[in-house]
Protein backbone atom coordinates (compact mmCIF):
# COMPACT_ATOMS: atom_id res chain seq x y z
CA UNK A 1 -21.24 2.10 -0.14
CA UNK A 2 -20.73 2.30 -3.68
CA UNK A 3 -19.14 4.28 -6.45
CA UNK A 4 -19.68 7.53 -7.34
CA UNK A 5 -20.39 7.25 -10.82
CA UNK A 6 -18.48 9.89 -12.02
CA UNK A 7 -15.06 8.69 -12.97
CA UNK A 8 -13.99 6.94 -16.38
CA UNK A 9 -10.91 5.01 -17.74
CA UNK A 10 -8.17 6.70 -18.61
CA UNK A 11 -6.93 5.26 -22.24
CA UNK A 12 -3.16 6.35 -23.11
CA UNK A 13 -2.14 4.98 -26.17
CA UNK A 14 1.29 4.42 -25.07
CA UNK A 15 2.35 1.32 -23.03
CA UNK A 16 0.32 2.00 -19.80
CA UNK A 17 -3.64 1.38 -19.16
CA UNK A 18 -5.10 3.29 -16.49
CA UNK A 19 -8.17 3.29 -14.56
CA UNK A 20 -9.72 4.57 -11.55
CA UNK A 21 -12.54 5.13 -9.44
CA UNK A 22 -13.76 7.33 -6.18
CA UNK A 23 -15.36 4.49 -3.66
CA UNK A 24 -17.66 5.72 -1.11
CA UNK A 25 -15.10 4.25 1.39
CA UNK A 26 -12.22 4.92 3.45
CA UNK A 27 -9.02 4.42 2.58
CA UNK A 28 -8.39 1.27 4.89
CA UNK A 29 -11.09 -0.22 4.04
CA UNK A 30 -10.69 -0.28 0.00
CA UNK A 31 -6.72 -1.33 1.16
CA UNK A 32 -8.27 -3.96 3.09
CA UNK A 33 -9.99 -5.31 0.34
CA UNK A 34 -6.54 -5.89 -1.08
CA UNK A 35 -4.52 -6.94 1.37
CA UNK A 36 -6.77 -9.64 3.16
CA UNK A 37 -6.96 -12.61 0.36
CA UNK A 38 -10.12 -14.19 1.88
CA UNK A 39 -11.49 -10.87 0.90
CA UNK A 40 -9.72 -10.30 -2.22
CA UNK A 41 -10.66 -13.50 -3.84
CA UNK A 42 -14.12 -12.77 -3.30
CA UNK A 43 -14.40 -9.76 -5.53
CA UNK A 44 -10.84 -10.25 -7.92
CA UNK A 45 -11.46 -10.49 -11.57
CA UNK A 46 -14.25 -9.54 -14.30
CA UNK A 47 -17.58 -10.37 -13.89
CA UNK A 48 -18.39 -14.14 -13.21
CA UNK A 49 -14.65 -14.82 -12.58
CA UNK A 50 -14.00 -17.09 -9.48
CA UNK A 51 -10.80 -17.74 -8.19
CA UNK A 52 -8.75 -20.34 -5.30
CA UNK A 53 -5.18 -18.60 -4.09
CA UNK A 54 -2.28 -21.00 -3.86
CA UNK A 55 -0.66 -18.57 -2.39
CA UNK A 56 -0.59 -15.05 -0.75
CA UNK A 57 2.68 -13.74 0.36
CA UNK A 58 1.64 -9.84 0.77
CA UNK A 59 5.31 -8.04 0.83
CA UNK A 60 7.73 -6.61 -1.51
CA UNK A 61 9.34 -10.04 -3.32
CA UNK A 62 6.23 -12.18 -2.00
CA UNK A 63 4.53 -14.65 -4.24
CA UNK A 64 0.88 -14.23 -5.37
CA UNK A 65 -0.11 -17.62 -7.33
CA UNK A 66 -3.87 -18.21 -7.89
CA UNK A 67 -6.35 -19.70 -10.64
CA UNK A 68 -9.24 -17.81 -11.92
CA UNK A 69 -11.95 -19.93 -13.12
CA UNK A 70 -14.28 -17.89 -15.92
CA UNK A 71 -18.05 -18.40 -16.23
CA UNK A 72 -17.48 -21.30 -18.84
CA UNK A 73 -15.34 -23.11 -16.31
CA UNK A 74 -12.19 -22.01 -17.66
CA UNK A 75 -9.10 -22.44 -15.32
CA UNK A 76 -6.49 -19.59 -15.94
CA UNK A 77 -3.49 -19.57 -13.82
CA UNK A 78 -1.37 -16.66 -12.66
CA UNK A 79 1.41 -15.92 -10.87
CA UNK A 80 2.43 -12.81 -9.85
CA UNK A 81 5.25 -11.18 -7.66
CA UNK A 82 4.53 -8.25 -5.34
CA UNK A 83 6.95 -5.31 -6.19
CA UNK A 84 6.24 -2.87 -3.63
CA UNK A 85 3.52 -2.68 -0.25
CA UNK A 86 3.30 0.21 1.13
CA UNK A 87 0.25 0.24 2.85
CA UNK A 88 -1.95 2.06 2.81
CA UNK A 89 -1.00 4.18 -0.15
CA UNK A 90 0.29 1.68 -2.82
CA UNK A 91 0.62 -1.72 -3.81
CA UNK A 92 2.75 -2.91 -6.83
CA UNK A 93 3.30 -6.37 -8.55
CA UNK A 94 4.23 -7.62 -11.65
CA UNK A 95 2.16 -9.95 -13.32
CA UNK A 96 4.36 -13.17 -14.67
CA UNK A 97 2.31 -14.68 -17.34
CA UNK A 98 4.79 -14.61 -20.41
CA UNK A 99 1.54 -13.87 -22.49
CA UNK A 100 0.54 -10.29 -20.19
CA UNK A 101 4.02 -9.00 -18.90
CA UNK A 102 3.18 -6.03 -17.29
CA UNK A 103 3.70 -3.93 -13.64
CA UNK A 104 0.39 -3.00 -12.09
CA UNK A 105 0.60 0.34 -9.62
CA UNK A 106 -2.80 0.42 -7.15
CA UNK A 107 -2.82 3.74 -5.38
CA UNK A 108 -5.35 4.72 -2.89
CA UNK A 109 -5.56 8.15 -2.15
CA UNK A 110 -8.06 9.71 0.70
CA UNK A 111 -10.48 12.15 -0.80
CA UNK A 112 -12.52 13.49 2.22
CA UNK A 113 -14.32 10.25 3.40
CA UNK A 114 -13.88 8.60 0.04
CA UNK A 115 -11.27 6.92 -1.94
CA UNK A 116 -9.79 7.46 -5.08
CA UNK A 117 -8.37 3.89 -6.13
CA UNK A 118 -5.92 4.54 -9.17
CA UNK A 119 -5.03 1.45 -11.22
CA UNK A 120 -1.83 1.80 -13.57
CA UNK A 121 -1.00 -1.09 -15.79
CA UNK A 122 2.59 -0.37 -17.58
CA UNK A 123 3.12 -3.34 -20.29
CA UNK A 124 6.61 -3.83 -21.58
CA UNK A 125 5.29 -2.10 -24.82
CA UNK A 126 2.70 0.58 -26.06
CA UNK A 127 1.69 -2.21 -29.25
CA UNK A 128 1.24 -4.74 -26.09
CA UNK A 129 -0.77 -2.31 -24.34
CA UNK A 130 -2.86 -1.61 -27.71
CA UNK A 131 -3.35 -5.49 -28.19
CA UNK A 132 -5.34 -5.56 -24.95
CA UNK A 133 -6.90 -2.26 -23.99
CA UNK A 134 -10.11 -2.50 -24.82
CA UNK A 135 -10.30 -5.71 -23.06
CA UNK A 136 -8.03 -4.65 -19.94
CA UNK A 137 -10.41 -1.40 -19.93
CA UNK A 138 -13.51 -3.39 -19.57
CA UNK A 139 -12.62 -5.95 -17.48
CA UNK A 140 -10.87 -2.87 -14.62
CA UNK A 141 -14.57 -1.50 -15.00
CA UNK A 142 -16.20 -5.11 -13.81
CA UNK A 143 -13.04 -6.06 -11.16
CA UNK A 144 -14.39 -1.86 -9.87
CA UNK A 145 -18.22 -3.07 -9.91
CA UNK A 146 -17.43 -6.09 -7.67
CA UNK A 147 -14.98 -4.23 -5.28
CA UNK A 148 -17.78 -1.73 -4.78
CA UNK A 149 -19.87 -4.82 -3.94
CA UNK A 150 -17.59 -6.31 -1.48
CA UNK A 151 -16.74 -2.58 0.22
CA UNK A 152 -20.96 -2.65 0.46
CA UNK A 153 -20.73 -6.11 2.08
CA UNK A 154 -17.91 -5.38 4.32
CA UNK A 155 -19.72 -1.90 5.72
C-alpha cells in the first residue's frame, strides 16, 4: 500500500494548515494506525523523528504525553489532550505546548477502497499559523510518507 501521489497541501493563509492524502488503505486500517500507540509511535513525526509515549489515554479529555527525539538526539516533549474520538471518522486534540497552541482535526473518509486522511491544524492565530507553515507543511508531508510506510508494513 502506498499513496496515491496525487494530492498536495492545502496552504490557507488564515489561522488553519491543512493537509491531506488518499492512502491505498481502508479506513480502519489508516484509524488503526492512530489509535493503537505501539503503532503510532512507530511512524509519528517528520522524518528521522523517534519517539517513547508516557502516556496514551485515547478518549475525549484523555492525556497524550510523549517525547520525540530528532535525528541529532534532540528530546522534545509534548503533551497533548484528546478533544474528540470518534472512531472511525475523526480524531481531535489540542496540542499543549505554550510555544504551538493549536487544535488538530484528523478525518478519515472512505473513498472506494482507499482513504482520504484530512489533517486540519487551527492555531489560535492566522500570524501563528504564518510563523510555521512552511515548516508544519513539510513536516505533514514526511509524518504522510511514514504512515504510508507503516499501512505497507501492517498489510
Amino acid at each position: 500500500m502506498s499513496e496515491t501521489g496525487n494530492d498536495q497541501p492545502v496552504a490557507s493563509g488564515g489561522p488553519e494548515i491543512v493537509s491531506e492524502r488518499v492512502f491505498a488503505a481502508p479506513r480502519l486500517l489508516v484509524y488503526q494506525a492512530f489509535s493503537d500507540p505501539g503503532i503510532l509511535a512507530q511512524w509519528w513525526g517528520p522524518s528521522g523523528f523517534t519517539n517513547t509515549f508516557q502516556e496514551f489515554d485515547f478518549r475525549a479529555g484523555g492525556a497524550w504525553r510523549f517525547v520525540m527525539r530528532g535525528p541529532d538526539g534532540t528530546e522534545y516533549p509534548i503533551a497533548k489532550a484528546f478533544v474528540a474520538v470518534v472512531p472511525p471518522e475523526r480524531i481531535s486534540l489540542q496540542n499543549l505546548e505554550p510555544t504551538h497552541r493549536f487544535l488538530m482535526t484528523m478525518t478519515f473518509a472512505e473513498e472506494a477502497d482507499q482513504t482520504r486522511l484530512t489533517w486540519i491544524m487551527r492555531f489560535e492565530s492566522a500570524q501563528e499559523a504564518q510563523q510555521v507553515r512552511e515548516a508544519v507543511i513539510e513536516a505533514n508531508e514526511q509524518n504522510f510518507d511514514r504512515l504510508a510506510a507503516q499501512l505497507t508494513a501492517m498489510a
